[in-house]
C-alpha atoms as a PDB file:
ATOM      1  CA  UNK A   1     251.460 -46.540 -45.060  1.00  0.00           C
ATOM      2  CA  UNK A   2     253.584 -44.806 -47.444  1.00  0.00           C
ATOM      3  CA  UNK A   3     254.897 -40.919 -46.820  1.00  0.00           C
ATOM      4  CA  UNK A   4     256.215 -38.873 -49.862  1.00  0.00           C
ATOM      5  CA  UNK A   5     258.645 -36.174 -49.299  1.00  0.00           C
ATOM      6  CA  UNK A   6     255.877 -33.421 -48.422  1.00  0.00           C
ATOM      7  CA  UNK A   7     255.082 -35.390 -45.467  1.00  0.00           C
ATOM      8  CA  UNK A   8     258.208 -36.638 -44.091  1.00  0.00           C
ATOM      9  CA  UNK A   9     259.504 -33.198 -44.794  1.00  0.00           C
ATOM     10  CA  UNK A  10     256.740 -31.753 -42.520  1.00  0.00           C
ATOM     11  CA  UNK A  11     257.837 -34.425 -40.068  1.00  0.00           C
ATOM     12  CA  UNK A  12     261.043 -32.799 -39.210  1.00  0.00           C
ATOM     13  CA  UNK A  13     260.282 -29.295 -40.126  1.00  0.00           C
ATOM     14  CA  UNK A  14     257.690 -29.303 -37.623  1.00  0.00           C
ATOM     15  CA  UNK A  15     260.445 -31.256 -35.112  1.00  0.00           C
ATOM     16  CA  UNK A  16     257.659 -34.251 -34.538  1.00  0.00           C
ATOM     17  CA  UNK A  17     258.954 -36.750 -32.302  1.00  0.00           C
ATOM     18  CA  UNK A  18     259.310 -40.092 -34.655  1.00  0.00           C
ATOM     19  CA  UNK A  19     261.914 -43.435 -34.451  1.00  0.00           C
ATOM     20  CA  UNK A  20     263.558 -43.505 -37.850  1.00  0.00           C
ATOM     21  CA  UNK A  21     264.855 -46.723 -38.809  1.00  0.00           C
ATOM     22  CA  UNK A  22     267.392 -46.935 -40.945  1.00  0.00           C
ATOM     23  CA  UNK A  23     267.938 -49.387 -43.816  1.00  0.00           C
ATOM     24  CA  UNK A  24     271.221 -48.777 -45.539  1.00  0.00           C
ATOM     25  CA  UNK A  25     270.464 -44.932 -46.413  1.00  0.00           C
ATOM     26  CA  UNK A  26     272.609 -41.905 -46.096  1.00  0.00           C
ATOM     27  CA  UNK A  27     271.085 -39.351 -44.775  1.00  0.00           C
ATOM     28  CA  UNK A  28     274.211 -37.287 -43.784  1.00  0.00           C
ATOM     29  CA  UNK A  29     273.383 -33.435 -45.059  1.00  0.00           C
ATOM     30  CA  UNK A  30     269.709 -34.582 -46.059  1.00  0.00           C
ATOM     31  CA  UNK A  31     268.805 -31.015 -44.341  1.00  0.00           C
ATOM     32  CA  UNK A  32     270.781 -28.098 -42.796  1.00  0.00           C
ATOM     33  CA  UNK A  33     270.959 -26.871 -39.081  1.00  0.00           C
ATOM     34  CA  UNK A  34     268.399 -27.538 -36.581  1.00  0.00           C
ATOM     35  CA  UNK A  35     266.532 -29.602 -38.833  1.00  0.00           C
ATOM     36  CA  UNK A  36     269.519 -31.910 -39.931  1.00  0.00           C
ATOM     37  CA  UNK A  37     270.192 -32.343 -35.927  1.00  0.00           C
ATOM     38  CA  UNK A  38     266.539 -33.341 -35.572  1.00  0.00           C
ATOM     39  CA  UNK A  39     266.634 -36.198 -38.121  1.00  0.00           C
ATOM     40  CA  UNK A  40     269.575 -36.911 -36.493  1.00  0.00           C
ATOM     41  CA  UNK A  41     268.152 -37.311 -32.916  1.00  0.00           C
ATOM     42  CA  UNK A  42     265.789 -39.869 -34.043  1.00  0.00           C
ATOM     43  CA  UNK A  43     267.486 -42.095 -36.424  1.00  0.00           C
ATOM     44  CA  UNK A  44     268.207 -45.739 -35.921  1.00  0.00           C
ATOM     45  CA  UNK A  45     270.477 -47.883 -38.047  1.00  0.00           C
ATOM     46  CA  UNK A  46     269.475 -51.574 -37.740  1.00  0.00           C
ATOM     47  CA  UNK A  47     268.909 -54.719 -39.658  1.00  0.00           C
ATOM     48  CA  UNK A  48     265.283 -56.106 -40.808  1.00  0.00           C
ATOM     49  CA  UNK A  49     265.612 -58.951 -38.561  1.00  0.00           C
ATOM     50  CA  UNK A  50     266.767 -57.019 -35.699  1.00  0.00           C
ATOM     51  CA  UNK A  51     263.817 -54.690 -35.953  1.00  0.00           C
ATOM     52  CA  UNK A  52     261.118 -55.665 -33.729  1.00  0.00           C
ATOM     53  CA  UNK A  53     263.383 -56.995 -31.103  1.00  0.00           C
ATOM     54  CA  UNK A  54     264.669 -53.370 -31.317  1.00  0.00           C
ATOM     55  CA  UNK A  55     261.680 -51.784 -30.303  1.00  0.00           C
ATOM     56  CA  UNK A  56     260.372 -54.368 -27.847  1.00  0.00           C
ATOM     57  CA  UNK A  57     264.146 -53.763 -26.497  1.00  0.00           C
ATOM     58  CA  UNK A  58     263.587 -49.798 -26.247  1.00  0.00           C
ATOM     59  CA  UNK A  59     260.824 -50.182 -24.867  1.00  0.00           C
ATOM     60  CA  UNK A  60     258.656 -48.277 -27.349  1.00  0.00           C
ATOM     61  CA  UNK A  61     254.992 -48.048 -26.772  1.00  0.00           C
ATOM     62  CA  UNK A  62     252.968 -49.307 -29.830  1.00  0.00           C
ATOM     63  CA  UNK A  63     251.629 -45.920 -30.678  1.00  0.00           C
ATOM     64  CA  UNK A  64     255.088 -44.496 -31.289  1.00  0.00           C
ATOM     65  CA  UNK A  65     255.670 -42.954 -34.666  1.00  0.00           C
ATOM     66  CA  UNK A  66     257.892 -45.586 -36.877  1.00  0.00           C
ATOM     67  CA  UNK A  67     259.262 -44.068 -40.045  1.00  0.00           C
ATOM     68  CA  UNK A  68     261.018 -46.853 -42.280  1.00  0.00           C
ATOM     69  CA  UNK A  69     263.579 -45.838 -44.849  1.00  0.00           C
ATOM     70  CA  UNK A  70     265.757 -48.015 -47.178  1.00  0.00           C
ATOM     71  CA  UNK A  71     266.789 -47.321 -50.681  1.00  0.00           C
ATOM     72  CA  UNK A  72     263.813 -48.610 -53.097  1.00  0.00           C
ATOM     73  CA  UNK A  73     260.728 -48.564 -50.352  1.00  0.00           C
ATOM     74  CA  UNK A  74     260.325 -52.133 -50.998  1.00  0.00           C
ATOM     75  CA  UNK A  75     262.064 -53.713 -47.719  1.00  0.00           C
ATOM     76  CA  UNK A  76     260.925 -50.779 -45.796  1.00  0.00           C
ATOM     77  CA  UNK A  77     257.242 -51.823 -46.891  1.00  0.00           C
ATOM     78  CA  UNK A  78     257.175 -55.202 -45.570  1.00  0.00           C
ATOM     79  CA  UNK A  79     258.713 -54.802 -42.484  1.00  0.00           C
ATOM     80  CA  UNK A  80     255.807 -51.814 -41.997  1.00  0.00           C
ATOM     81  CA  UNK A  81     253.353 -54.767 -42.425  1.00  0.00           C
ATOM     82  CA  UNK A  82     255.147 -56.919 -39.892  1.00  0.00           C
ATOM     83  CA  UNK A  83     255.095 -54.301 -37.648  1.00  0.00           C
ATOM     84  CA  UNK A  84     251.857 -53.679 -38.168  1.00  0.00           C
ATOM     85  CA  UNK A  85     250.802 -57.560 -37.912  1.00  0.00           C
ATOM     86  CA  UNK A  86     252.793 -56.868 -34.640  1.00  0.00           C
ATOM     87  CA  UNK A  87     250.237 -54.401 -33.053  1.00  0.00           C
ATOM     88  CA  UNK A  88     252.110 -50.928 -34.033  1.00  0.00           C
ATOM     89  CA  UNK A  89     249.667 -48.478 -35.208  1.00  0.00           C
ATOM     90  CA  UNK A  90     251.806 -45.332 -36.528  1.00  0.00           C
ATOM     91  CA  UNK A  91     253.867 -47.180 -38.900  1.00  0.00           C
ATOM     92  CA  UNK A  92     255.436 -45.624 -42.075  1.00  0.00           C
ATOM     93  CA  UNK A  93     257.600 -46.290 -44.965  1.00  0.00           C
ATOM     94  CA  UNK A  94     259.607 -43.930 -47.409  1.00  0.00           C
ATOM     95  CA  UNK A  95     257.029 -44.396 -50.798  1.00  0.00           C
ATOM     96  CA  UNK A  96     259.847 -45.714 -53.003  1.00  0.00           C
ATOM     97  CA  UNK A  97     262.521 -45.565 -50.718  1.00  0.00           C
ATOM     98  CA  UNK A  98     264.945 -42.941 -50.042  1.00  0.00           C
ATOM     99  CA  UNK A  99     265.877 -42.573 -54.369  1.00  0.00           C
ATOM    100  CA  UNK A 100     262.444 -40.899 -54.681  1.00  0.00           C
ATOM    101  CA  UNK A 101     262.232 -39.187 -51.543  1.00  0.00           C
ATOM    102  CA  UNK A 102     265.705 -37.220 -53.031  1.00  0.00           C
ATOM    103  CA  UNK A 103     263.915 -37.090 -56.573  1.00  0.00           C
ATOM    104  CA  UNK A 104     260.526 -34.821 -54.645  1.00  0.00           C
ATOM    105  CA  UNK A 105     262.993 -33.236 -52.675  1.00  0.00           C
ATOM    106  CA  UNK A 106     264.876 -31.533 -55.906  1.00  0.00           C
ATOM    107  CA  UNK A 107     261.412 -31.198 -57.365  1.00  0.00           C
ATOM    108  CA  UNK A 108     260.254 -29.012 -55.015  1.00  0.00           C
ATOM    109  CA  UNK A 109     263.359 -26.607 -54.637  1.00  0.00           C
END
């Protein structure tokens, strides 16, 4: 399932406890303070293949919150749906990758 800024923005505002895996984004200075450090706290910088074997490695139950991000949303997509294939049931994607998620973001300032 795809998450627009709003949403992932409410995600860490709100200090929700989610894994965010990390595709080849920057997210350095994405927020400020508290909420910076809290996006901080959960992410994860990994490879597509190394992703499930990741969280079968940590452990992660499959009702953990899984928040994909990689440039364009397209990679980010189809590893959602192998997660999904592979029973996780909160999985999410950045809808068109990280570029848009900045594009909302100065939108909404």
């Amino acid at each position: 399932m795809g998450i627009g800024y709003y949403q992932f923005n409410n995600l860490i505002k709100n200090r929700v406890p989610f894994v965010l895996l990390n595709y080849g984004v920057d997210f350095k200075n994405f927020e400020k303070g508290i909420f910076q450090a809290h996006l901080e706290k959960h992410l994860v910088i990994t490879t597509p293949e190394e992703t499930l074997n990741y969280l079968k490695a940590q452990n992660f139950p499959l009702e953990q919150s899984i928040i994909l991000a990689c440039p364009e949303g397209k990679m980010s997509e189809k590893i959602a749906q192998k997660l999904e294939k592979a029973g996780y049931k909160n999985v999410y994607f950045l809808s068109g990758g990280y570029q848009n998620i900045l594009k909302e973001k100065s939108t909404s300032e």
